[in-house]
C-alpha atoms as a PDB file:
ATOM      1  CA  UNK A   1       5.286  -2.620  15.392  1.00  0.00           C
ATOM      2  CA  UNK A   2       6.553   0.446  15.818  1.00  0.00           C
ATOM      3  CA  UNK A   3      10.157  -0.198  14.901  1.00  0.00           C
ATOM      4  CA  UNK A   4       9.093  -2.102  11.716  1.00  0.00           C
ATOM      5  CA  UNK A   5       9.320  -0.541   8.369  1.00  0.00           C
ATOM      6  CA  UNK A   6       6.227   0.921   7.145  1.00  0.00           C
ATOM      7  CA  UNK A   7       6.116  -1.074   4.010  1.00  0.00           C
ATOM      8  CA  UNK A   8       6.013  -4.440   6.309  1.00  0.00           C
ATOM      9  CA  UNK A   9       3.145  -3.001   8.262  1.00  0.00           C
ATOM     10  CA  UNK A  10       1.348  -1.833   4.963  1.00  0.00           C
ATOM     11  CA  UNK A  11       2.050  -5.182   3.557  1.00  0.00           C
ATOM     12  CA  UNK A  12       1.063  -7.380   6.563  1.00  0.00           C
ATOM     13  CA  UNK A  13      -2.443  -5.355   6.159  1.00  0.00           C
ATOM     14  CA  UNK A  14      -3.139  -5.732   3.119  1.00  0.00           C
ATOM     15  CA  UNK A  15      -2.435  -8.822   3.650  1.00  0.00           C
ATOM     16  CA  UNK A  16      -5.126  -9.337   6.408  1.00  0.00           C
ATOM     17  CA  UNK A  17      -7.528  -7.954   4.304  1.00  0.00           C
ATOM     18  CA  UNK A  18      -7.106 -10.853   1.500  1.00  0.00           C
ATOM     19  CA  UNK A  19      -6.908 -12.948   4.215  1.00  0.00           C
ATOM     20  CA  UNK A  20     -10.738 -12.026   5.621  1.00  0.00           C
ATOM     21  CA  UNK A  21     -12.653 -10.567   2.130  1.00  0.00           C
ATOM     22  CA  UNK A  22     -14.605  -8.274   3.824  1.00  0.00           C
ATOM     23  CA  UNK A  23     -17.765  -8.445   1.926  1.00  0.00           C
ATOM     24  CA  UNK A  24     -18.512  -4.361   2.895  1.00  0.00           C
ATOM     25  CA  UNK A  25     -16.581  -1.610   3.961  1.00  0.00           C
ATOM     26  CA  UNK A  26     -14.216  -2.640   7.011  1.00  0.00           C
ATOM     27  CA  UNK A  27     -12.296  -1.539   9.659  1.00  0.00           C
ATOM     28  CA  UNK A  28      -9.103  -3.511   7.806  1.00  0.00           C
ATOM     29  CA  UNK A  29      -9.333  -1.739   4.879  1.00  0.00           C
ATOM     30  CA  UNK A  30      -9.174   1.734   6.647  1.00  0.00           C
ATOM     31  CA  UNK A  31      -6.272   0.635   8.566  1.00  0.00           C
ATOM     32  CA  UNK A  32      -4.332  -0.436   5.416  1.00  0.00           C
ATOM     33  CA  UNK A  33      -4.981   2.742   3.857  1.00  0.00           C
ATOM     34  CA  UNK A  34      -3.544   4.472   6.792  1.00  0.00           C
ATOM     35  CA  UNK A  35      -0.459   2.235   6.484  1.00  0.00           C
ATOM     36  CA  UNK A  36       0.653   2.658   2.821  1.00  0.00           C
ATOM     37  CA  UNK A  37       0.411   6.628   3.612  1.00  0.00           C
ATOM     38  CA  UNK A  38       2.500   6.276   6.443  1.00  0.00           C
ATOM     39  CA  UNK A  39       4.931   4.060   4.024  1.00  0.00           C
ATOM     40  CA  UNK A  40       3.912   6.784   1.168  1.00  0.00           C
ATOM     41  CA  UNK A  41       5.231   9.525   3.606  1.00  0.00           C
ATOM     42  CA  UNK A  42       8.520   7.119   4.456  1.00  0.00           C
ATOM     43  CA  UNK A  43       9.400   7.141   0.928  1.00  0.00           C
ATOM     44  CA  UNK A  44       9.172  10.547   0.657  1.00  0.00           C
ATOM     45  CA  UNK A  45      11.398  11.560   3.260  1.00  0.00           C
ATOM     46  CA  UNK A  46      13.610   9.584   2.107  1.00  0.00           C
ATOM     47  CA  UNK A  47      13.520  11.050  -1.476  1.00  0.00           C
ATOM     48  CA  UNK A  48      14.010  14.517  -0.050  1.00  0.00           C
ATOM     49  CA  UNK A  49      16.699  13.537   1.798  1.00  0.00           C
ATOM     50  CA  UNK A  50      18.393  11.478  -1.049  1.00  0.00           C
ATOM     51  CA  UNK A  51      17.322  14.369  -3.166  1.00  0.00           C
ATOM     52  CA  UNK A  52      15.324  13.569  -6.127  1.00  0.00           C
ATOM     53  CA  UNK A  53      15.487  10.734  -8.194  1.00  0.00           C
ATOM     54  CA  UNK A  54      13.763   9.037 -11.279  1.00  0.00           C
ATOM     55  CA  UNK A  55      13.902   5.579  -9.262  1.00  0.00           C
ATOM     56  CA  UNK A  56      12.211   7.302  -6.300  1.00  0.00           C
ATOM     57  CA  UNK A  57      10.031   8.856  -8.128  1.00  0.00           C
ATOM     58  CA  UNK A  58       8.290   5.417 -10.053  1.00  0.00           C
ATOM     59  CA  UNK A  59       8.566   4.353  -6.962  1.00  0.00           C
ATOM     60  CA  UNK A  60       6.184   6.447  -5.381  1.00  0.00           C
ATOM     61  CA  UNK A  61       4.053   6.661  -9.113  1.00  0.00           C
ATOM     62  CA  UNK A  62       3.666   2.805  -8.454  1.00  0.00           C
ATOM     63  CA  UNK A  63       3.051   3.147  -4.137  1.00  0.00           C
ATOM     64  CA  UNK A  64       0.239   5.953  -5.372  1.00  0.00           C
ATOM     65  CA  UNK A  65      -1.191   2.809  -8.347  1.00  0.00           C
ATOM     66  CA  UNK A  66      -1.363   0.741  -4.988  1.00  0.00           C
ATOM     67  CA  UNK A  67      -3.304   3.333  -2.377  1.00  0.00           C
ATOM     68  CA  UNK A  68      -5.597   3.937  -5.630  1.00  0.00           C
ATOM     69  CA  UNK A  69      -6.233   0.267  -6.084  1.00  0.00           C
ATOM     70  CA  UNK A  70      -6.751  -0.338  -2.029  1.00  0.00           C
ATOM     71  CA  UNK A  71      -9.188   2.784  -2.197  1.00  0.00           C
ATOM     72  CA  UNK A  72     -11.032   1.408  -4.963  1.00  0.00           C
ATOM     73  CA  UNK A  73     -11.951  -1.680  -3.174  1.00  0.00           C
ATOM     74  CA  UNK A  74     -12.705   0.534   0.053  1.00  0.00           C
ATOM     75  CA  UNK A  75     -14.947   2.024  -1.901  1.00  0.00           C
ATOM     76  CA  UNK A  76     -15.921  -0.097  -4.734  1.00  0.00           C
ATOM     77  CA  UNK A  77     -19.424   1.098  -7.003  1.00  0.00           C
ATOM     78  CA  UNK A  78     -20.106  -2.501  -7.058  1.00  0.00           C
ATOM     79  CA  UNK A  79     -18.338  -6.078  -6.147  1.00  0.00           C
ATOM     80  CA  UNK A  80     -15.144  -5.870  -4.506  1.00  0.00           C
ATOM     81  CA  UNK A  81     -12.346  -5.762  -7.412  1.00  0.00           C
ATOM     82  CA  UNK A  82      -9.969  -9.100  -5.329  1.00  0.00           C
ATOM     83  CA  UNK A  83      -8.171  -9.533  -8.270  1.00  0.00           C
ATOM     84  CA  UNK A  84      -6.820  -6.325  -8.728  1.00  0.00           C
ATOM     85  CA  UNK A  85      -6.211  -6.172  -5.316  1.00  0.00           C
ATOM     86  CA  UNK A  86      -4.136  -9.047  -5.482  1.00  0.00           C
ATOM     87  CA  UNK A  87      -2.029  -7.508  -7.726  1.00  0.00           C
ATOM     88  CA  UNK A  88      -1.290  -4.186  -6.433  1.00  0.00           C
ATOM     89  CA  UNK A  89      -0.339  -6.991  -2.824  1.00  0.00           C
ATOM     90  CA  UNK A  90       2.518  -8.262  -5.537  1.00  0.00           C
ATOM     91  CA  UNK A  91       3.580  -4.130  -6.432  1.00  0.00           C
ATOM     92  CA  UNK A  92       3.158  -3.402  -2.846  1.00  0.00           C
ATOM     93  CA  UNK A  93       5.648  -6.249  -2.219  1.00  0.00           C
ATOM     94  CA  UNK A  94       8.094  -5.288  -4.344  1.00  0.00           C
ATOM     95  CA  UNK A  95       8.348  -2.276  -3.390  1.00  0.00           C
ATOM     96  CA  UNK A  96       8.956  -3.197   0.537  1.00  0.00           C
ATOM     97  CA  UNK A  97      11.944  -5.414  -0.831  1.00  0.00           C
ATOM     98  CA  UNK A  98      13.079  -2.088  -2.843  1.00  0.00           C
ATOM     99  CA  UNK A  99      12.732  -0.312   0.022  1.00  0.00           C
ATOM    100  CA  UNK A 100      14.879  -2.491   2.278  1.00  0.00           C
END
């Protein structure tokens, strides 16, 4: 796992939360937040060392639209929001196959 990008890893967890629907606040959920800001901090490296950019940064407006989505259904103030979560999986993907 280690040598994986950390978009895959973010992915393949937010993934695994889809997958199971937690019906409270779980363990998977935490751990995908983790991931997208390691892949948040990835990107930004990389935008400091590219120097900066308008396409880096939308890309890390839209990463930020997908860690406020996931946080929202960590922490939702009532059901679980899976449809929204769905979508920011599809941004999420597209930005690991930017990213690559």
């Amino acid at each position: 796992m280690a040598s994986e990008e950390p978009g895959t890893v973010a992915l393949r967890a937010l993934d695994e939360v889809l997958a199971q629907r937690p019906r409270k606040d779980d363990h998977r959920l935490s751990l995908t937040t983790q991931c997208l800001c390691v892949f948040r901090d990835h990107v930004i490296e990389r935008h400091r060392r590219a120097g900066a950019s308008g396409e880096t940064g939308a890309r890390l407006v839209r990463l930020n639209s997908v860690l406020s989505v996931v946080l929202g259904c960590h922490f939702p103030l009532g059901d679980v929001p899976w449809d929204e979560l769905e979508r920011a999986r599809s941004w999420l993907c597209d930005l690991v196959a930017e990213a690559s």
